[in-house]
Protein backbone atom coordinates (compact mmCIF):
# COMPACT_ATOMS: atom_id res chain seq x y z
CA UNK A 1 -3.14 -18.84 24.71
CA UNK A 2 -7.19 -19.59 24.61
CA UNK A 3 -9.19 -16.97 24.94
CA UNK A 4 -11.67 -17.55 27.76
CA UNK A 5 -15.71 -17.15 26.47
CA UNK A 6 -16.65 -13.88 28.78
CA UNK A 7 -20.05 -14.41 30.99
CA UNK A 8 -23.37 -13.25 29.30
CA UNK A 9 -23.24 -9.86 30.58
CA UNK A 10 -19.68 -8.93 29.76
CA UNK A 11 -20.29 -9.49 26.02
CA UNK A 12 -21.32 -6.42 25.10
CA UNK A 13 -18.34 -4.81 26.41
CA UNK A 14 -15.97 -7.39 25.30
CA UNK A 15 -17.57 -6.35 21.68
CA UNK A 16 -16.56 -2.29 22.20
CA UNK A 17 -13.23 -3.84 22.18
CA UNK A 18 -10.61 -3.66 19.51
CA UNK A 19 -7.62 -4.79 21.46
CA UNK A 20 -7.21 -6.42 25.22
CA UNK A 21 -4.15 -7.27 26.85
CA UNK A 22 -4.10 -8.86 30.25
CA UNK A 23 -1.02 -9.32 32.00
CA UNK A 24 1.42 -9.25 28.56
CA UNK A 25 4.99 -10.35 29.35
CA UNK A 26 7.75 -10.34 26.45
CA UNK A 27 11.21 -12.22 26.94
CA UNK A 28 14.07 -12.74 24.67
CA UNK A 29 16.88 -14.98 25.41
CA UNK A 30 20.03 -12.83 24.53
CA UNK A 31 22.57 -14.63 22.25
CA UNK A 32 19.85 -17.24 21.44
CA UNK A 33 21.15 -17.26 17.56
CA UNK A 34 24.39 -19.12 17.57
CA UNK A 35 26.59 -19.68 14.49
CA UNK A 36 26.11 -23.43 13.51
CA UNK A 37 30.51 -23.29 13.30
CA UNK A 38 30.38 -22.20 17.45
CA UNK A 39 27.79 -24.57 18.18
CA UNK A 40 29.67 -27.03 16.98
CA UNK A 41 32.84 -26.32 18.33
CA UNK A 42 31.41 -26.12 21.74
CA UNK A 43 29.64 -28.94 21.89
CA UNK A 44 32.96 -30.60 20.72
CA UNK A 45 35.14 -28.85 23.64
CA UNK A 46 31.79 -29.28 26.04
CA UNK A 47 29.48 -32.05 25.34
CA UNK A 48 27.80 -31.79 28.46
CA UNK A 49 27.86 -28.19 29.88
CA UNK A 50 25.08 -26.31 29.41
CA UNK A 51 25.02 -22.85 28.12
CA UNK A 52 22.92 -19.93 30.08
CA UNK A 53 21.86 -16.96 28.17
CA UNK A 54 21.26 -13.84 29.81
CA UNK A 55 16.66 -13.11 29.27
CA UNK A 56 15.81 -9.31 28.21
CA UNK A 57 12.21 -8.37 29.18
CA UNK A 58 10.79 -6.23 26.65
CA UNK A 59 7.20 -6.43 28.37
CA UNK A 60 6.70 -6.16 32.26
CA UNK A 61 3.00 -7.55 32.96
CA UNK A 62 1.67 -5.02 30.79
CA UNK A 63 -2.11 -4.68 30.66
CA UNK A 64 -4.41 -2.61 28.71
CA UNK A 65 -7.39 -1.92 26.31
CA UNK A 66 -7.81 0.06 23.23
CA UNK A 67 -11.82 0.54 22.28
CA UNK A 68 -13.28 0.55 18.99
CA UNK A 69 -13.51 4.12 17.23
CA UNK A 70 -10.66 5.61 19.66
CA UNK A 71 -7.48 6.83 19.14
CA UNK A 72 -5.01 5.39 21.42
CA UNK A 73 -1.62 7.17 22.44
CA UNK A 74 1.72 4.85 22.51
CA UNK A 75 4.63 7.18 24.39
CA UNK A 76 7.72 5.92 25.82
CA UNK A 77 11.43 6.84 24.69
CA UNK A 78 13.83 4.03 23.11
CA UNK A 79 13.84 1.04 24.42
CA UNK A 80 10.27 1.44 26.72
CA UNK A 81 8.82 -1.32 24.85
CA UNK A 82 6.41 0.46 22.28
CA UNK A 83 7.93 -1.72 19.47
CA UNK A 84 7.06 -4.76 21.45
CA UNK A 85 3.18 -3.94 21.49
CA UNK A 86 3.24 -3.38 18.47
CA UNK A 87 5.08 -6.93 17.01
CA UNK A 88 2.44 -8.18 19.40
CA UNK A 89 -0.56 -6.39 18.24
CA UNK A 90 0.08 -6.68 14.71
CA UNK A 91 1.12 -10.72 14.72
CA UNK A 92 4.73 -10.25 14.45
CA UNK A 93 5.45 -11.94 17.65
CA UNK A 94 3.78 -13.64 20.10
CA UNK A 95 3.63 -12.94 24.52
CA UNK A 96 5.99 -14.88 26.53
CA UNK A 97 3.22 -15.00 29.36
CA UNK A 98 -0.66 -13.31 29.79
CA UNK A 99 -2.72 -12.69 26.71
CA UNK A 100 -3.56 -10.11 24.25
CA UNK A 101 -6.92 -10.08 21.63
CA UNK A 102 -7.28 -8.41 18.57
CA UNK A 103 -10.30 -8.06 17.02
CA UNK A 104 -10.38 -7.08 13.33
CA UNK A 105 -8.02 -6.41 10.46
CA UNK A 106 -4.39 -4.62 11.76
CA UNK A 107 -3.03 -2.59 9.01
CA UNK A 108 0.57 -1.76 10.30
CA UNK A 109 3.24 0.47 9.55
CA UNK A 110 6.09 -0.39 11.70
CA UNK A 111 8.40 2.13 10.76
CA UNK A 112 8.69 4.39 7.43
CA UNK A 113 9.01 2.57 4.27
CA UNK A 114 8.92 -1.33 6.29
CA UNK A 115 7.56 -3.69 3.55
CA UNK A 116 8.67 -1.90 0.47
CA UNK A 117 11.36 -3.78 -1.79
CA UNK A 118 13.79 -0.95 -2.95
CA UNK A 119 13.84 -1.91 -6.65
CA UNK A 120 9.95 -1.90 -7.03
CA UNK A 121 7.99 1.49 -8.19
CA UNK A 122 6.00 3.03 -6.00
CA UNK A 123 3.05 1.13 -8.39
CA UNK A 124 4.54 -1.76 -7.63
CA UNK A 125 4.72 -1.67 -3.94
CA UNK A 126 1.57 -0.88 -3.33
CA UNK A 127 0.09 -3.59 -5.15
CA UNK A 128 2.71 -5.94 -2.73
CA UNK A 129 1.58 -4.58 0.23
CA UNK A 130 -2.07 -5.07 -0.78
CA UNK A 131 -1.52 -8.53 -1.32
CA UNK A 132 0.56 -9.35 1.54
CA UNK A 133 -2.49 -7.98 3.55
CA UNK A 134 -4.86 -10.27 1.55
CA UNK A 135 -6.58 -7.00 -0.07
CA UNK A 136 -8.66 -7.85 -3.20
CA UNK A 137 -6.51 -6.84 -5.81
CA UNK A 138 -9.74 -4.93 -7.60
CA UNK A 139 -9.39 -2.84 -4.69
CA UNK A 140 -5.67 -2.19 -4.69
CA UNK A 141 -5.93 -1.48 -8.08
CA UNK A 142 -8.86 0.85 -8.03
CA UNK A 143 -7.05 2.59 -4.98
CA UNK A 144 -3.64 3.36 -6.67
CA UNK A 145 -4.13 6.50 -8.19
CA UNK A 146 -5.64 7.62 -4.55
CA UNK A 147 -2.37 6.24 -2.47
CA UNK A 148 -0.75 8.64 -5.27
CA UNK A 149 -2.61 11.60 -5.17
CA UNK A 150 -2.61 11.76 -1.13
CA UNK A 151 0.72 11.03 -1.21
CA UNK A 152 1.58 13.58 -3.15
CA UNK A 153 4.04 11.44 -5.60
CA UNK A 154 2.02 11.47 -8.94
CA UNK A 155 5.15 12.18 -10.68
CA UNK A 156 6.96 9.35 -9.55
CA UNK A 157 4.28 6.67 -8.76
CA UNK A 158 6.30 4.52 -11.59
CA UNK A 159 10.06 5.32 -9.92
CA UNK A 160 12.05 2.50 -7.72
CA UNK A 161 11.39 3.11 -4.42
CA UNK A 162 15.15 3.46 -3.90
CA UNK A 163 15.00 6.66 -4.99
CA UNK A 164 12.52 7.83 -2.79
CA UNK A 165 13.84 10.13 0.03
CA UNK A 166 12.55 9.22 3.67
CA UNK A 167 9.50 12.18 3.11
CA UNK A 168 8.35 10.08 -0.03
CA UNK A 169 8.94 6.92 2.00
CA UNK A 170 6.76 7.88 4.94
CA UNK A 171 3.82 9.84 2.68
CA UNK A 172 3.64 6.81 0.44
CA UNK A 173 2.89 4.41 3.97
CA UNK A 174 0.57 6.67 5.15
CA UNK A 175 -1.57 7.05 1.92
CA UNK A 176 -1.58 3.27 1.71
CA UNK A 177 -2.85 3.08 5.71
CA UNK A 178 -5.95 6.13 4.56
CA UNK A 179 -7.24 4.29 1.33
CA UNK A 180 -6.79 0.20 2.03
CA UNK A 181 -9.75 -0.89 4.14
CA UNK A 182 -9.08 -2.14 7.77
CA UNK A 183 -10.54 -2.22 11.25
CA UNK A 184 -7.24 -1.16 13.35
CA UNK A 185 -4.72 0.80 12.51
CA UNK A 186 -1.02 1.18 13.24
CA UNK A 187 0.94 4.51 12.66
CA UNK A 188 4.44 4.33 14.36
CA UNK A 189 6.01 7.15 13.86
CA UNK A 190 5.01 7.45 10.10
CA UNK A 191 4.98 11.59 10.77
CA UNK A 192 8.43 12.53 11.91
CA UNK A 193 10.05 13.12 8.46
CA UNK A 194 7.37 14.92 6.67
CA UNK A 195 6.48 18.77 6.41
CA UNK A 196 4.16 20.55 8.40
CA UNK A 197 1.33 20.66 5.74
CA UNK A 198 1.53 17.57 5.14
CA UNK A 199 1.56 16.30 9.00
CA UNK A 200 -1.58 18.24 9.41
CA UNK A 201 -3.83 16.82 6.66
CA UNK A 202 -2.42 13.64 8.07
CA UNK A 203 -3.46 14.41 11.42
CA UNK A 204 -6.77 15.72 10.19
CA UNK A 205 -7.16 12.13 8.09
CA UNK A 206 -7.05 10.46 11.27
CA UNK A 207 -9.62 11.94 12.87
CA UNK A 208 -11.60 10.73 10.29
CA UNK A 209 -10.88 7.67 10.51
CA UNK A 210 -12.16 7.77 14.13
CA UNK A 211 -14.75 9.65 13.11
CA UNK A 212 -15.70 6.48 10.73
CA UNK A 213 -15.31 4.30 13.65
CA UNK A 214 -12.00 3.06 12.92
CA UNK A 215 -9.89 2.40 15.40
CA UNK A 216 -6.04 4.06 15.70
CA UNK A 217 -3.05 3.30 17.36
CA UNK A 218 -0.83 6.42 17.12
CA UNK A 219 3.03 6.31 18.54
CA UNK A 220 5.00 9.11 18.25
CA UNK A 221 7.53 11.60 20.45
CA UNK A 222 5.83 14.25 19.75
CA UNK A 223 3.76 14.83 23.12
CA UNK A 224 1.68 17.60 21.19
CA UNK A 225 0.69 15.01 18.18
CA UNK A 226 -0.76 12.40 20.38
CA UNK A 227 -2.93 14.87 22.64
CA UNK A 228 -3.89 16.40 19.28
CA UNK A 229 -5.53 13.24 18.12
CA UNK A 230 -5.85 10.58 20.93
CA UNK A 231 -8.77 9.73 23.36
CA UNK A 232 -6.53 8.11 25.78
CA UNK A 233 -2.88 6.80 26.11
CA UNK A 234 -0.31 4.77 28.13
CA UNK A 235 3.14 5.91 28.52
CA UNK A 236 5.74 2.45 28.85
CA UNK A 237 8.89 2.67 30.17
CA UNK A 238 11.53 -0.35 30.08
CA UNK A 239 8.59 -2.24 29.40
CA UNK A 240 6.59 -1.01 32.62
CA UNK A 241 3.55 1.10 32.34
CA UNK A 242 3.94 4.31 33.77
CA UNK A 243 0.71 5.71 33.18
CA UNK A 244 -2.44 4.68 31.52
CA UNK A 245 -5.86 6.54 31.01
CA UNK A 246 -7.28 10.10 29.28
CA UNK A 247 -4.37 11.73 27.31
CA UNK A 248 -3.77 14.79 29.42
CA UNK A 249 -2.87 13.09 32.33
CA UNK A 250 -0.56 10.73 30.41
CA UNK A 251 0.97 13.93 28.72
CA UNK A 252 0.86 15.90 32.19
CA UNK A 253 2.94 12.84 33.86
CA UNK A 254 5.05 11.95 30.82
CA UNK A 255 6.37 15.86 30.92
CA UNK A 256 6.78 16.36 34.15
CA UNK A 257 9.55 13.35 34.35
CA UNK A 258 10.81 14.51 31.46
CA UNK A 259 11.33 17.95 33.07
CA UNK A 260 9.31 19.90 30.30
CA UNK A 261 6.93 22.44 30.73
CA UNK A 262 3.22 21.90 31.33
CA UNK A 263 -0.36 23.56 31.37
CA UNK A 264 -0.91 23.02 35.05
């Protein structure tokens, strides 16, 4: 969809922008991937009759802005949609209806360990993942031994990433997401499998990032993560938003559907 030129005095605004989304709707047509043996068949038995497929909607209208330099909270349990925004934010996919704007370079991390080929070295992967992002390989290069160090895997920067156990895994995406430059990034989940010292410096290294004027997207389940580091958030639920706005009141409504305890 085209994005519409804003009037003269809306520019400025539209510039403190790293993300818009107006109106977002996601569908998928369930079953949509047929066998070519089944089509076949039934377009022997059935030439004419015409197959409906049930439509999921991931995304319910879904509107809302991230700015540039914030940390923005994603919270919603399985199946709220979070994954959605994210396919949608970071190219994957594309809306079924309304619009959504990215300005800058996404650097994404899906879910621990996406993008890394099991065979490759931890050397190895890193230098794929900086040129699947269309990083200068002088800079991937020269940012190795960082990824490494932060990562904490010195030792076994030059062993298959099979062998890496999920903590490795999610340490490894992380360092990449600190030292590769990029104007938005992407941490889904990335923190749920490593140790508490580790979580923290990782925490800490993202409110540098903001600090830098970097912009974050943070999802996690962890209600005390996401007030620790986000500006605002927006809590989706079966692809509705439930809430949307300054982090505490997010939290405050998230937990009290959810029955848990709050400050108030």
């Amino acid at each position: 969809m085209s994005e519409v030129a804003a009037p003269p005095q809306d520019r400025a605004a539209e510039r403190a922008l790293a993300v818009e989304a107006r109106d977002v709707s996601k569908h998928y047509r369930l079953g949509e991937h047929l066998s070519l043996s089944n089509t076949i068949a039934r377009i022997a038995r059935h030439p004419f009759q015409r197959v409906e497929r049930h439509m999921f909607e991931a995304l319910h209208e879904v509107s809302f802005e991230v700015r540039r330099g914030e940390c923005f909270g994603l919270v919603g349990g399985n199946g709220s949609g979070k994954s959605t925004v994210l396919h949608l934010l970071s190219g994957v996919t594309v809306p079924t209806a309304g619009e959504i704007v990215v300005r800058g370079r996404v650097m994404p991390f899906l879910q621990v360990g996406a993008g890394f080929h099991p065979e490759l070295t931890g050397r190895e992967n890193i230098r794929l993942f900086g040129t699947i992002m269309g990083i200068d390989p002088e800079i991937v290069n020269d940012s190795i031994d960082r990824v490494a160090e932060f990562a904490e895997i010195e030792e076994f920067i030059d062993t298959p990433n099979k062998r890496y156990s999920d903590g490795m895994q999610a340490r490894l995406s992380f360092a990449i997401a600190l030292v590769f430059p990029s104007h938005i990034y992407v941490f889904d989940e990335v923190l749920a499998v490593v140790d508490d010292e580790f979580r923290e410096r990782c925490l800490n290294a993202i409110r540098q990032l903001v600090a830098d004027g970097r912009t974050v997207l943070f999802v996690s389940h962890n209600m005390e993560q996401v007030e620790a580091v986000c500006n605002r958030a927006m809590w989706l639920d079966h692809g509705h938003v439930r809430a949307y706005g300054e982090t505490h009141e997010v939290a405050e409504a998230y937990q009290h559907a959810h029955g848990a305890p709050t400050d108030a």
